[in-house]
C-alpha atoms as a PDB file:
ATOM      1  CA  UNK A   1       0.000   0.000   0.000  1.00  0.00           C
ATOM      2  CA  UNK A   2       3.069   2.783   0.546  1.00  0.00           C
ATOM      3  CA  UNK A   3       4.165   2.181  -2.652  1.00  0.00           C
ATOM      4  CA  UNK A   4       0.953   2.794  -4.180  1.00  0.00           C
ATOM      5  CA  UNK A   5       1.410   6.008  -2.572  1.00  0.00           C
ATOM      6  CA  UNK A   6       4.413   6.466  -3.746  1.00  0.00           C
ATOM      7  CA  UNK A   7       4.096   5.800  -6.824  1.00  0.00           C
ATOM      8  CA  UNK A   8       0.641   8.159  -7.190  1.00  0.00           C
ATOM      9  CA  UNK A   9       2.310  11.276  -5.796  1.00  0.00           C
ATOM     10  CA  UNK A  10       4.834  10.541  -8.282  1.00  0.00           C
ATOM     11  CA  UNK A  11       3.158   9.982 -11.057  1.00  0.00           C
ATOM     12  CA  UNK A  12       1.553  13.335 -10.446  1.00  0.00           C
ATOM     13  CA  UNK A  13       4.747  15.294 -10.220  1.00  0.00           C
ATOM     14  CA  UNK A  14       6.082  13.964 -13.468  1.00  0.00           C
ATOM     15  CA  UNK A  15       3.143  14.834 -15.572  1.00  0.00           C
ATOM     16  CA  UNK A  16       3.251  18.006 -13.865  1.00  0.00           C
ATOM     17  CA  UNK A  17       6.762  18.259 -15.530  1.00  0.00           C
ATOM     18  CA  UNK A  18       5.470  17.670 -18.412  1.00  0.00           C
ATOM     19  CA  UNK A  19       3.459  20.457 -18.660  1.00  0.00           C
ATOM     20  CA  UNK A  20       6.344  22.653 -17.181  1.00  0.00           C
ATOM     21  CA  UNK A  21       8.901  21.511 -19.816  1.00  0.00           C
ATOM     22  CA  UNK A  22       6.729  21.836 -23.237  1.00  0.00           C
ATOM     23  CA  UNK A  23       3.307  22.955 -22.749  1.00  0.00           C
ATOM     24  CA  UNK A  24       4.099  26.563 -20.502  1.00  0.00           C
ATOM     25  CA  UNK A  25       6.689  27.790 -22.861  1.00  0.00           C
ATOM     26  CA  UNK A  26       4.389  26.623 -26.182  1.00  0.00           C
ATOM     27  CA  UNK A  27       1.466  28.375 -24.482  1.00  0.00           C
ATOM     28  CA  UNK A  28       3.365  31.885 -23.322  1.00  0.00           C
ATOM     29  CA  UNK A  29       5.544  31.878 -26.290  1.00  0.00           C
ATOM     30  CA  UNK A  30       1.573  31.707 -28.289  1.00  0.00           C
ATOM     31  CA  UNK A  31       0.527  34.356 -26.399  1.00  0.00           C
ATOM     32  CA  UNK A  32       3.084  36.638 -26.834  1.00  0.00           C
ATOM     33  CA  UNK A  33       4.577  36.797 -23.880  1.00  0.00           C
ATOM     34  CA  UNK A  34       8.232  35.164 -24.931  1.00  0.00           C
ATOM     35  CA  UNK A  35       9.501  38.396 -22.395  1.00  0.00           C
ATOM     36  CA  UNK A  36       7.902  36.383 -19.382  1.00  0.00           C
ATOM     37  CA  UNK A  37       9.379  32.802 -20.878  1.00  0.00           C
ATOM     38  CA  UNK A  38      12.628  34.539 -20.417  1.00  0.00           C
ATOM     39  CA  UNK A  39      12.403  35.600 -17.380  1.00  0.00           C
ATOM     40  CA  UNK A  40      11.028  32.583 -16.007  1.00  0.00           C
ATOM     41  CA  UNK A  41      14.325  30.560 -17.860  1.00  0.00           C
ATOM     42  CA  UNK A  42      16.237  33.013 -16.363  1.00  0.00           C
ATOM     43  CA  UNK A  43      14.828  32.753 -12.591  1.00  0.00           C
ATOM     44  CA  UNK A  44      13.760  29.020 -13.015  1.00  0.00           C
ATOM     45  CA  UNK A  45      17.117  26.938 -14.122  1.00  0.00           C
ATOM     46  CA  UNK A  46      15.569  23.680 -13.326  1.00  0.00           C
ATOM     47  CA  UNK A  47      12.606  24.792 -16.443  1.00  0.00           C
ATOM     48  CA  UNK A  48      15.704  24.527 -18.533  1.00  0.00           C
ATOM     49  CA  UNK A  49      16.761  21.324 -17.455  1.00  0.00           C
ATOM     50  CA  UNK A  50      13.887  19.824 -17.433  1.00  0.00           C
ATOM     51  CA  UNK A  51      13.549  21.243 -21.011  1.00  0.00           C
ATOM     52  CA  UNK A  52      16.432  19.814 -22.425  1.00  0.00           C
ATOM     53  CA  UNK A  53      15.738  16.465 -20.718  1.00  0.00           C
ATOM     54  CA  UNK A  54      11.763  15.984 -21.835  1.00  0.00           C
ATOM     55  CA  UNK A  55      12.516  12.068 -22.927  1.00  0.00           C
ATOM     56  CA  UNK A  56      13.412  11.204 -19.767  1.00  0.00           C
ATOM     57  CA  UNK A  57      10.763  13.097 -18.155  1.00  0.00           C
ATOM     58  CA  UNK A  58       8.518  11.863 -20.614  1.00  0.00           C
ATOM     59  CA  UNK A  59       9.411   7.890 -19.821  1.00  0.00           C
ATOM     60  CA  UNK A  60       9.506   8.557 -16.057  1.00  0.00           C
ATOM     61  CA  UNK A  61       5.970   9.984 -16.237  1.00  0.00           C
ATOM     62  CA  UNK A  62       4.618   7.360 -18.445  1.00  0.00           C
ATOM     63  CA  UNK A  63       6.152   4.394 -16.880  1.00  0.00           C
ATOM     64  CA  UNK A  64       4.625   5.682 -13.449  1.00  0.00           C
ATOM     65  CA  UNK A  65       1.253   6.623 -14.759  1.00  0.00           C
ATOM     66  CA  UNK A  66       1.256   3.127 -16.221  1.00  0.00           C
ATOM     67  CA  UNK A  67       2.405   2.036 -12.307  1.00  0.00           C
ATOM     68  CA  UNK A  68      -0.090   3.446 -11.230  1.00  0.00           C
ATOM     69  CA  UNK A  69      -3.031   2.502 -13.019  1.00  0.00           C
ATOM     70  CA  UNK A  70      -1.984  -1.172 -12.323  1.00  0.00           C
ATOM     71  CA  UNK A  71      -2.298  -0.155  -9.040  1.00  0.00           C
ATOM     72  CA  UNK A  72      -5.806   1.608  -9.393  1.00  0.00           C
ATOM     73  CA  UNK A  73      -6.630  -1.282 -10.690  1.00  0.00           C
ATOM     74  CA  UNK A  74      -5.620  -3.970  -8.312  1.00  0.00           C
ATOM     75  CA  UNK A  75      -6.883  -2.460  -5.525  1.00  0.00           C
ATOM     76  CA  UNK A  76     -10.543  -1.043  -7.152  1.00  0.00           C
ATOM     77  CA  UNK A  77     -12.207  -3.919  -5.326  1.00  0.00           C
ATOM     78  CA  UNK A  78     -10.475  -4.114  -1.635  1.00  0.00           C
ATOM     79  CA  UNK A  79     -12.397  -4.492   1.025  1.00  0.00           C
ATOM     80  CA  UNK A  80     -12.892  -1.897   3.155  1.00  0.00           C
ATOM     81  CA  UNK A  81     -13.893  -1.841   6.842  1.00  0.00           C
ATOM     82  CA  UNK A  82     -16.951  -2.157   8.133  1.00  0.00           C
ATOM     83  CA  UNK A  83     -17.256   0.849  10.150  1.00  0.00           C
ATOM     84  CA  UNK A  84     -19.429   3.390   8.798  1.00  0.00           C
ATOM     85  CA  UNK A  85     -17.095   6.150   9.588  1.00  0.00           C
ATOM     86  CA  UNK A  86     -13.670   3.937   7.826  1.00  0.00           C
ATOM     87  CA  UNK A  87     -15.783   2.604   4.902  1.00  0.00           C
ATOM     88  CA  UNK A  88     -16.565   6.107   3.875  1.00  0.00           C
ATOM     89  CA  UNK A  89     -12.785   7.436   4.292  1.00  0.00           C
ATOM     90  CA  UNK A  90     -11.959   4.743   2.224  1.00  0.00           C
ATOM     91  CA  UNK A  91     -14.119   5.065  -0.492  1.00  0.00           C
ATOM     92  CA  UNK A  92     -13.963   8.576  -0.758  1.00  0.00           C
ATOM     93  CA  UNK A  93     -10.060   8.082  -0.480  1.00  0.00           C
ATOM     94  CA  UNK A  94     -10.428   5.424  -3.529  1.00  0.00           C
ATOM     95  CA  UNK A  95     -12.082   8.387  -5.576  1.00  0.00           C
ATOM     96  CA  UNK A  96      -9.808  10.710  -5.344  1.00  0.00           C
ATOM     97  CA  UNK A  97      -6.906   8.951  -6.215  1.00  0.00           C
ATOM     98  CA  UNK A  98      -9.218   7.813  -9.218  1.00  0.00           C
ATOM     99  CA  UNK A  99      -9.614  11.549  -9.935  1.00  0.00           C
ATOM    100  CA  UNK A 100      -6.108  12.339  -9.459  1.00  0.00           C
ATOM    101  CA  UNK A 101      -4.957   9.771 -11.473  1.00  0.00           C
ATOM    102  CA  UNK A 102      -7.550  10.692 -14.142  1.00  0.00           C
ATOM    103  CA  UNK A 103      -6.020  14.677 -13.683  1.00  0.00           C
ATOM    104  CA  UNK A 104      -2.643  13.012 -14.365  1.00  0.00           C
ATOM    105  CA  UNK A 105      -3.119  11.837 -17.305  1.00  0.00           C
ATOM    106  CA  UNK A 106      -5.150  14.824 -18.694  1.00  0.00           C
ATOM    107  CA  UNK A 107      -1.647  16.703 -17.681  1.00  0.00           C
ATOM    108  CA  UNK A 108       0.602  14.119 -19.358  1.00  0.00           C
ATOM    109  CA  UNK A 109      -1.387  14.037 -22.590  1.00  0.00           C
ATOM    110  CA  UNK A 110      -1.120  17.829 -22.537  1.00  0.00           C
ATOM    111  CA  UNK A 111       2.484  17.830 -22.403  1.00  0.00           C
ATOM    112  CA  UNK A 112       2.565  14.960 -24.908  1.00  0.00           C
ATOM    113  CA  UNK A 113       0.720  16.986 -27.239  1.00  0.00           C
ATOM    114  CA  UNK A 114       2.508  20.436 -27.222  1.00  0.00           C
ATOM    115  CA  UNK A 115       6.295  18.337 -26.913  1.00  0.00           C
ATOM    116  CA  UNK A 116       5.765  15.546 -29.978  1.00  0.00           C
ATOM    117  CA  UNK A 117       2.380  16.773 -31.777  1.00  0.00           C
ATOM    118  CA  UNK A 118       2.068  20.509 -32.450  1.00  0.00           C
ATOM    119  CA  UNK A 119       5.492  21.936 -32.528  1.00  0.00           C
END
């Protein structure tokens, strides 16, 4: 179960990568605000890193998004206790890492799309 957790939190930090490394600088850059995408290389020297090194962003994220599902997955019909008060934790815990891992991938797919699709 702690690596479940693990792996969740960081699946949603990669894909939040993702958008940092392709689909911010695409978007301000579209906008016409390549003065702010400056600055924020500038200020930010990890956006630039993480630029140069989208592949391996884009593996890490997608290898533990696909951890994760498996996960999701697994675990979608564990029992949970029968207290009223545990049951509900549970299953409202179960749906939001449903809806974070759904979030997740809406990120990565973003990121996908403005770093390999629409250059």
């Amino acid at each position: 179960m702690e690596t479940n957790k693990v792996v969740s939190f960081l699946s949603l930090f990669t894909s939040v990568g993702t958008l940092l490394c392709c689909a911010l600088p695409a978007l301000l850059v579209s906008l016409g605000l390549g003065a702010v995408m400056a600055g924020l290389a500038s200020n930010v020297p990890g956006l630039v890193w993480v630029s140069e090194h989208k592949i391996g962003v884009f593996l890490s994220a997608g290898i533990l998004l696909f951890l994760n599902g498996i996960f999701l997955w697994a675990s979608r019909n564990a029992p949970c206790p029968i207290d009223p008060k545990l049951r509900d934790a549970c299953l409202s815990g179960r749906r939001f890492s449903r809806n974070i891992y759904i979030f997740s991938l809406a990120v990565f797919a973003t990121g996908f799309t403005f770093a390999y699709i629409i250059r």
